[in-house]
Protein backbone atom coordinates (compact mmCIF):
# COMPACT_ATOMS: atom_id res chain seq x y z
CA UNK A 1 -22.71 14.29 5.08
CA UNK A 2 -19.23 14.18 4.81
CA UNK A 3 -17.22 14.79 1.98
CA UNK A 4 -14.60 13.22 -0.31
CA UNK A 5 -12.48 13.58 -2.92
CA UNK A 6 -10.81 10.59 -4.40
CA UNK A 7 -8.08 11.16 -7.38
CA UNK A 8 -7.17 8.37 -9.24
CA UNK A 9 -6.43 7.66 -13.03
CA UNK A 10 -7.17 4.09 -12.74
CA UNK A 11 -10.90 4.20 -13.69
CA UNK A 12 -12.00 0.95 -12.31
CA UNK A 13 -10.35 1.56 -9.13
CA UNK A 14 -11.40 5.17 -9.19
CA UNK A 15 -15.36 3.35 -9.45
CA UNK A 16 -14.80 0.58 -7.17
CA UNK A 17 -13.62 3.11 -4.18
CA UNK A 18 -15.80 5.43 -5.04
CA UNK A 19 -18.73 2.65 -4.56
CA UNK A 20 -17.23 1.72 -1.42
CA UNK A 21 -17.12 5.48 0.05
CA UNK A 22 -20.95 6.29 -1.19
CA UNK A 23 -22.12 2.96 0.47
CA UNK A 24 -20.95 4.16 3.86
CA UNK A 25 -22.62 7.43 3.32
CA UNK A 26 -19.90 9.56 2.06
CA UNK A 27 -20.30 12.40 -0.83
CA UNK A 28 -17.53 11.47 -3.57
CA UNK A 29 -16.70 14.09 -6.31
CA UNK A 30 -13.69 11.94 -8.06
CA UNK A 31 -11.02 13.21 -10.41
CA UNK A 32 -9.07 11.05 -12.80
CA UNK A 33 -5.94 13.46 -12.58
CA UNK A 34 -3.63 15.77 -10.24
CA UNK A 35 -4.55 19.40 -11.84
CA UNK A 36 -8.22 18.24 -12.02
CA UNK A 37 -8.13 17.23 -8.66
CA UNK A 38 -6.53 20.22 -7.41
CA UNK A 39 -9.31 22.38 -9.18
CA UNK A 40 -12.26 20.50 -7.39
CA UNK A 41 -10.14 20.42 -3.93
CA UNK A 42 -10.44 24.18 -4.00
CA UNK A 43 -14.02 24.03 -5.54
CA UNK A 44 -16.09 21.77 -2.85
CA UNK A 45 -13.35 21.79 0.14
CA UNK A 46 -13.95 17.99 0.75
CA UNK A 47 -13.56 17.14 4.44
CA UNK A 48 -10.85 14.44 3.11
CA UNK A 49 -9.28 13.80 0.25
CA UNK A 50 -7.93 10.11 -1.38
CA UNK A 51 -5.39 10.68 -3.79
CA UNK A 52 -3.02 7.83 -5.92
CA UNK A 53 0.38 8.97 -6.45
CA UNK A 54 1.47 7.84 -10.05
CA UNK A 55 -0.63 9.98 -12.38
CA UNK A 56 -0.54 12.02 -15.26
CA UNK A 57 -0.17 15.43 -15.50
CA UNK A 58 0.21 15.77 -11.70
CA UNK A 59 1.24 13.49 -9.62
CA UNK A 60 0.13 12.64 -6.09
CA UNK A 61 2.90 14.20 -4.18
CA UNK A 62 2.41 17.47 -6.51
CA UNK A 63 -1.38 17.54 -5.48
CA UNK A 64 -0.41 17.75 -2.12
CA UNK A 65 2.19 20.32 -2.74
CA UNK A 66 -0.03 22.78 -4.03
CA UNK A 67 -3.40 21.99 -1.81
CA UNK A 68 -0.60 23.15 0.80
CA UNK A 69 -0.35 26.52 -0.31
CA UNK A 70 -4.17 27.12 0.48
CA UNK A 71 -5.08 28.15 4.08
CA UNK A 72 -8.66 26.95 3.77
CA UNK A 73 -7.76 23.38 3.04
CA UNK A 74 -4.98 23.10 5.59
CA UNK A 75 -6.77 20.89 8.14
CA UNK A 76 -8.40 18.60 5.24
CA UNK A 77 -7.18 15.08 6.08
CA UNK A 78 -5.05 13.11 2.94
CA UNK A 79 -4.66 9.73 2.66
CA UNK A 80 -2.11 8.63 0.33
CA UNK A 81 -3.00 5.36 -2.32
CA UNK A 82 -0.64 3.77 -4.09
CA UNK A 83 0.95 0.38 -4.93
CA UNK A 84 4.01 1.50 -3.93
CA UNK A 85 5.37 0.09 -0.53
CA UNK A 86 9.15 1.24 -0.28
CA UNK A 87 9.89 2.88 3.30
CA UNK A 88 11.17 5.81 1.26
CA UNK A 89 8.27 6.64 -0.41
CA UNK A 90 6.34 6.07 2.05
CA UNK A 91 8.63 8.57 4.47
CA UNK A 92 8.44 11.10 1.44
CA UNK A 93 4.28 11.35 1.62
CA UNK A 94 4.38 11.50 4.93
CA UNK A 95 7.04 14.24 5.54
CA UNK A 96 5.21 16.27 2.83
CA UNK A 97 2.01 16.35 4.99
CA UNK A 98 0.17 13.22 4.23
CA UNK A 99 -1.66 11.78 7.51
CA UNK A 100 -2.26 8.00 5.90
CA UNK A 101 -1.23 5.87 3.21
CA UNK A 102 -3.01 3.14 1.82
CA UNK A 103 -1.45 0.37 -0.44
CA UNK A 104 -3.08 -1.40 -3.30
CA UNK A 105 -4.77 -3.43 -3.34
CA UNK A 106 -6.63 -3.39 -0.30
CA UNK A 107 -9.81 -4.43 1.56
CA UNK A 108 -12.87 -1.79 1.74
CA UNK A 109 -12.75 -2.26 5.49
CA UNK A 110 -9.10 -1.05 5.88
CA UNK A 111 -9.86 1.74 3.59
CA UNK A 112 -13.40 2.95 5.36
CA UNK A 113 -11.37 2.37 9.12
CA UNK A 114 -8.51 4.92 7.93
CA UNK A 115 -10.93 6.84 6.71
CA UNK A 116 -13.09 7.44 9.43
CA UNK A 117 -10.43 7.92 11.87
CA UNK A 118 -9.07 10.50 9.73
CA UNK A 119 -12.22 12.04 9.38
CA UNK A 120 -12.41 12.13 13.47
CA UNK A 121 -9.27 13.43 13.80
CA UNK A 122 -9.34 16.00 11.46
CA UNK A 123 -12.47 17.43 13.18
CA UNK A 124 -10.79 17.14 16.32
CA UNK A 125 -7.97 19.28 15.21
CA UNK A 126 -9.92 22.46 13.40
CA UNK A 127 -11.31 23.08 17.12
CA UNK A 128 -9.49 25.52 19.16
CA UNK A 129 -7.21 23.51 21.06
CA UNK A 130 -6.36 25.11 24.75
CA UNK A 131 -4.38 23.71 27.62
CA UNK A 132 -7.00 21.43 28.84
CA UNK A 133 -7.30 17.73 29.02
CA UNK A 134 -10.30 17.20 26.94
CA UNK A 135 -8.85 18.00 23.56
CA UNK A 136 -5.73 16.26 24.18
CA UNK A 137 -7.71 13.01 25.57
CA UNK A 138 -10.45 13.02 22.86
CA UNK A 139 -7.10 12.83 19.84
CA UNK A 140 -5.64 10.03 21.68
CA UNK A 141 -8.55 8.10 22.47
CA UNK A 142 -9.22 8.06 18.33
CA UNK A 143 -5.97 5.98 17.87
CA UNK A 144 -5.66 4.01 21.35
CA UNK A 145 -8.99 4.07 22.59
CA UNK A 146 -7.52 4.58 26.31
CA UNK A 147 -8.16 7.66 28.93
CA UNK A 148 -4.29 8.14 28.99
CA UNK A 149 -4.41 11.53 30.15
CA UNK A 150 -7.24 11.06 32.85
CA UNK A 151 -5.47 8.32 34.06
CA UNK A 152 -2.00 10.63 34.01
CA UNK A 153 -4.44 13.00 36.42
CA UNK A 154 -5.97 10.76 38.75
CA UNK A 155 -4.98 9.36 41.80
CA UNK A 156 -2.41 12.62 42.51
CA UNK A 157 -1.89 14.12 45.02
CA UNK A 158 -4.37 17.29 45.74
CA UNK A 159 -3.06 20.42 46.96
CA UNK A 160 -5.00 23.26 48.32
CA UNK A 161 -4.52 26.95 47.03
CA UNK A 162 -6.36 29.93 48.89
CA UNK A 163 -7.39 32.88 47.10
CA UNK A 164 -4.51 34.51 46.13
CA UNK A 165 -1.93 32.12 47.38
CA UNK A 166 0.94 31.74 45.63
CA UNK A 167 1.65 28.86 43.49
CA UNK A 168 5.04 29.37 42.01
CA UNK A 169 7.47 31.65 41.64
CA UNK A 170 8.95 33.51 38.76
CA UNK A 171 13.16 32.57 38.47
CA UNK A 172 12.05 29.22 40.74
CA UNK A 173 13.01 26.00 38.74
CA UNK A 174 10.12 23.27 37.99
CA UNK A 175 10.12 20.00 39.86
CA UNK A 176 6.12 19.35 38.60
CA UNK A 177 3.17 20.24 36.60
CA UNK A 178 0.52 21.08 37.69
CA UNK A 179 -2.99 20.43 36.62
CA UNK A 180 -6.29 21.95 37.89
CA UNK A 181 -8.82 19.96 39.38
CA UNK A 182 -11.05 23.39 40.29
CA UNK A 183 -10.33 26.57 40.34
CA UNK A 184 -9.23 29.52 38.57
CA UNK A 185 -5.27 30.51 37.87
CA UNK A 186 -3.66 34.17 36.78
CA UNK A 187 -0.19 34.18 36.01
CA UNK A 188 1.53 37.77 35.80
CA UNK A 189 5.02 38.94 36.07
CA UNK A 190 6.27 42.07 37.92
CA UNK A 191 8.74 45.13 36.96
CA UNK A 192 11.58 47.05 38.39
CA UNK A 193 8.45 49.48 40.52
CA UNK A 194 6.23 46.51 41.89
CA UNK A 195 3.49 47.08 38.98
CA UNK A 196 2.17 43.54 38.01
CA UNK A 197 0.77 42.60 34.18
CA UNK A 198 -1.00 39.77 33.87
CA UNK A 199 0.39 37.69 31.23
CA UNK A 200 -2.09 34.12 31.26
CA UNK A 201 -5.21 32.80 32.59
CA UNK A 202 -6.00 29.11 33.38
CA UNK A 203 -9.33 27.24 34.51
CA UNK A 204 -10.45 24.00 35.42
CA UNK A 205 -9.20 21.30 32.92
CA UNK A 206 -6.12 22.98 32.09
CA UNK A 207 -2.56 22.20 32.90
CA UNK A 208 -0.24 25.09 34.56
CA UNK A 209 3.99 24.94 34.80
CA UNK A 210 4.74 23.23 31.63
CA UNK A 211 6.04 25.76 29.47
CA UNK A 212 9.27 26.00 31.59
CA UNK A 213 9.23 22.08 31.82
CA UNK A 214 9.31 21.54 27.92
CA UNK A 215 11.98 24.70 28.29
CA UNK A 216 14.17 23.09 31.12
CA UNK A 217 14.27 26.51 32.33
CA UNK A 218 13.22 28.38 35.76
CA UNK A 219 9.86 30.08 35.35
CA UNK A 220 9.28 33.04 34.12
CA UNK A 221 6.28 34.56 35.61
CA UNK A 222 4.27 33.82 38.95
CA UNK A 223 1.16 31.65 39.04
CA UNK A 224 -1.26 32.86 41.80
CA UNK A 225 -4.66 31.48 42.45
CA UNK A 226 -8.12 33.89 41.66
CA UNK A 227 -9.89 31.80 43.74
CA UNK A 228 -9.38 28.77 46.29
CA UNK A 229 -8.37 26.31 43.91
CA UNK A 230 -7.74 22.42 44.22
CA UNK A 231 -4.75 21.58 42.12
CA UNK A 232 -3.42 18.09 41.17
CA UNK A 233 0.73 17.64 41.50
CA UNK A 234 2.26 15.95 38.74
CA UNK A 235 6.07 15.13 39.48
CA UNK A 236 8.69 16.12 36.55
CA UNK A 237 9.72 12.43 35.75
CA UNK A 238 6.25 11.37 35.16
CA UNK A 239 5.19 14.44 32.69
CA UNK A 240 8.70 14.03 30.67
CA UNK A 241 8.36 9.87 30.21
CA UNK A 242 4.47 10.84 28.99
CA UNK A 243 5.68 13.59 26.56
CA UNK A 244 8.62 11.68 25.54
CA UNK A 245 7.08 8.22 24.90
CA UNK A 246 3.81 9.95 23.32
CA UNK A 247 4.12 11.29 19.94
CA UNK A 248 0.68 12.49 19.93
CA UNK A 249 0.72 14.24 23.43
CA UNK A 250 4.08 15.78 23.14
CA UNK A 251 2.33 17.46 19.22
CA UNK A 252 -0.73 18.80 21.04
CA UNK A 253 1.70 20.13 24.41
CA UNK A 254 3.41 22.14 21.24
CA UNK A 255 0.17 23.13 19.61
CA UNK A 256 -0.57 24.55 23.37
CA UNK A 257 2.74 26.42 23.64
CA UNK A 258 1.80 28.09 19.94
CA UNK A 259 -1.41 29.11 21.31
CA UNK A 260 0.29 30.56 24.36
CA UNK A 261 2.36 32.37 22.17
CA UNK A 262 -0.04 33.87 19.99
CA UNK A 263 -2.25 34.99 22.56
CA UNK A 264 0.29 36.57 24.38
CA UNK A 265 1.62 38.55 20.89
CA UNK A 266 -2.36 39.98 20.43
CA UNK A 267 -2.29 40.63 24.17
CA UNK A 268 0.89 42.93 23.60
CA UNK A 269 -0.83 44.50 20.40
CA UNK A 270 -3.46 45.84 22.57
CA UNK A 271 -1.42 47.20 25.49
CA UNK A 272 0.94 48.93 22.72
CA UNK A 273 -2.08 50.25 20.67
CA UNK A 274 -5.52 50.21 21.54
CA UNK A 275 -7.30 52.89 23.98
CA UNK A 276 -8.42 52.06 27.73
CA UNK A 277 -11.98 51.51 26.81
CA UNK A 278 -9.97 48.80 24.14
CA UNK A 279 -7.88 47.54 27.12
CA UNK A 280 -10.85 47.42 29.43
CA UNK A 281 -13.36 45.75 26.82
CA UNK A 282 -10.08 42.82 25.62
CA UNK A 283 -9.73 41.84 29.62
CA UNK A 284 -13.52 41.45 29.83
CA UNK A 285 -14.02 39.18 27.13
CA UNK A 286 -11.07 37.69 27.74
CA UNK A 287 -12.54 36.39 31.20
CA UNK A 288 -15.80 35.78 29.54
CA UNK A 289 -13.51 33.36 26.82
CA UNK A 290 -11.83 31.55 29.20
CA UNK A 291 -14.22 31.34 32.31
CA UNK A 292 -17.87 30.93 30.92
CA UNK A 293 -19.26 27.66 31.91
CA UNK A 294 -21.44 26.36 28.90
CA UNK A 295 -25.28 27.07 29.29
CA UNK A 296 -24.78 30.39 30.54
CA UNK A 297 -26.42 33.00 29.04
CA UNK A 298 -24.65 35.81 30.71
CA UNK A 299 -21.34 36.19 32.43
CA UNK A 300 -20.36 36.87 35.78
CA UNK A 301 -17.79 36.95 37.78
CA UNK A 302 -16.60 38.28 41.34
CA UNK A 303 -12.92 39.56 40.60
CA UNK A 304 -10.70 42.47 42.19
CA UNK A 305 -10.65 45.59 41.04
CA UNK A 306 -6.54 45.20 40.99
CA UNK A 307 -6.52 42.08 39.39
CA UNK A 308 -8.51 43.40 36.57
CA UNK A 309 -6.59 46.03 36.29
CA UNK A 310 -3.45 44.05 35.68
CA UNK A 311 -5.05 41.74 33.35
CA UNK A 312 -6.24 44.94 31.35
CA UNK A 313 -3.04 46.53 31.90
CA UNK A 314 -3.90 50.00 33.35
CA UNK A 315 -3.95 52.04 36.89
CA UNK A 316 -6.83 50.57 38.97
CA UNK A 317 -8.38 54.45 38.80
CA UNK A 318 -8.56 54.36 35.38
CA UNK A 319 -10.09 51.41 35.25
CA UNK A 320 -12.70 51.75 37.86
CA UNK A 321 -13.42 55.11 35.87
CA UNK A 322 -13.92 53.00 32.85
CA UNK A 323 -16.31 50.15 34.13
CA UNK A 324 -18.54 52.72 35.70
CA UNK A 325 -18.58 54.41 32.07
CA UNK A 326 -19.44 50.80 30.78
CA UNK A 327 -22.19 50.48 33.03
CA UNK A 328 -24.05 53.55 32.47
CA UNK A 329 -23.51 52.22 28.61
CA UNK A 330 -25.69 49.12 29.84
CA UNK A 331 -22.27 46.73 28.28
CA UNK A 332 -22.26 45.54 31.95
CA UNK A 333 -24.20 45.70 35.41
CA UNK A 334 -21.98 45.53 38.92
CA UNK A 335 -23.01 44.13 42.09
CA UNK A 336 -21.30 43.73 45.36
CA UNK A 337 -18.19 43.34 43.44
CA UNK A 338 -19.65 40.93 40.92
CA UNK A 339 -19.29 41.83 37.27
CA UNK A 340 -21.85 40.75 34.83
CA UNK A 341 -21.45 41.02 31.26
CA UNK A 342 -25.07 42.13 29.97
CA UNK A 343 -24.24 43.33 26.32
CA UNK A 344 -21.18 41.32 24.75
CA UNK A 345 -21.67 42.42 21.44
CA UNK A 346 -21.60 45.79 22.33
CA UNK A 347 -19.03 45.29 24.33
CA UNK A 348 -16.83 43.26 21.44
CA UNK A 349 -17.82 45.97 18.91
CA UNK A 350 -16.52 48.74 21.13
CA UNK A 351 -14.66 50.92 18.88
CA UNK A 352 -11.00 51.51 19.78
């Protein structure tokens, strides 16, 4: 059961709502002022919170404020209520974080709708968004109810990758985006001596090329297919009138590039820091992460010895050296080249 927290001095409105929300199912916990609210925010973490803006002792813009300055509540959905309609105070909730805002009075449909979708969205949003298609679809579909992004995909043209055929090149400028239809995507960059590191990984679902797009820059690694991979060719125009005419997919193309970017500063952590049974374990589970289909109950996957060695950052001896160690361990079992992972917690618990 979803829960709720509605703030309100007004006590017959605070009862009324309150009615409405517990007749649709919903758990209310109700405060009649800003500090109390605040107090049972951080007490029962309500899954969305109602809140009027004119009180005492707090005020609604103050609640929000300070339920900002709590990690744990950041992804909690607010709906502002008020009677006051100006555009500027309106603008002020909503630059402060609010995602709704509900005038009085109102009907108990308008206020359960806003509150549902809220509710939807905000569960969309605390999972771990990737570059894929599904996440991004599944927000937009809660406000437009349209497959905008599976129509974006469909009907492209299909091009045909071999196993380690090139995709694009690093210092090339973007003319599309790609997204793949099947297959599975390394991107790596190379030094001054030929030695490659990988530097991303990308499945089926996910959309390749668009972090130099959003840039308007050349690329700045190589993308090179693991495996023969069908990928669907997006022209430039069409990705930039989406992004640009979309506030909600350009947000979630930005949430992607933060992801990106935050993978990429753990990935350096390691190579800097840990030891190459660390390295060796990270690039495992990292292709266990990204590449495990759901229903699996073990991992496997046929990969070169070099490309694992790039992705974990280390010689190709070393590494060969260390998966034999791993295996004798029981972590993992190896079979005409194909690498299953038979003890992941072991393996994720590997001390550095």
């Amino acid at each position: 059961m979803k829960k709720i927290l509605l703030i309100d001095d007004n006590r017959e409105i605070r009862e009324n709502t309150a009615e409405i929300l517990e007749l649709a199912n919903y758990k209310v916990f109700t405060a009649d002022n800003g500090k109390s609210g605040v107090e049972m925010a951080l007490e029962h973490k309500p899954d969305l919170i109602i809140c009027d803006i004119m009180m005492p002792v707090l005020d609604g813009y103050g609640v929000l404020h300070l339920l900002n300055q709590h990690p744990e509540l950041h992804h909690t959905a607010f709906i502002f209520l008020s009677a006051k309609t100006e555009v500027g105070e309106i603008r002020k909730g909503m630059s402060l974080g609010a995602d709704d805002y509900i005038t009085k009075p109102f009907e108990g449909t308008e206020l359960l709708n806003a509150v549902e979708i809220r509710l939807r969205k905000a569960d969309l949003i605390r999972k771990d968004i990737m570059g894929g298609i599904t996440g991004v679809q599944q927000l937009l579909s809660i406000q437009q109810g349209k497959d905008i992004l599976h129509a974006f995909t469909e009907d492209r043209n299909i091009n045909h990758y071999k196993k380690k055929q090139i995709i694009y090149s690093e210092g090339n400028h973007p003319s599309r985006l790609f997204y793949i239809s099947k297959g599975k995507v390394k991107t790596f960059k190379v030094n001054e001596e030929g030695k490659e590191l990988v530097v991303g990984l990308y499945a089926t679902g996910e959309f390749l090329g668009h972090v130099a797009l959003l840039e308007h820059a050349a690329y700045n690694e190589t993308a090179e297919a693991i495996e023969d991979c069908e990928i669907a060719v997006i022209p430039r125009e069409d990705f930039e009138t989406l992004v640009n005419s979309n506030n909600e997919v350009s947000s979630l193309f930005i949430k992607m590039l933060a992801h990106d970017v935050a993978q990429k500063e753990t990935q350096l952590l390691g190579l800097a820091y840990n030891s190459l049974r660390r390295k060796v374990a990270d690039a495992l589970i990292s292709l266990q992460k990204k590449f495990q289909q759901n229903g699996e109950s073990e991992f496997s996957m046929e990969i070169t010895r070099e490309n694992l060695a790039t992705i974990a950052g280390t010689a190709t001896e070393s590494l060969i050296r260390t998966l034999s160690d791993f295996k004798a361990e029981k972590m993992i079992n190896i079979h005409d080249g194909v690498i299953t992972i038979t003890d992941l917690k072991k393996l994720v618990n590997l001390a550095n």
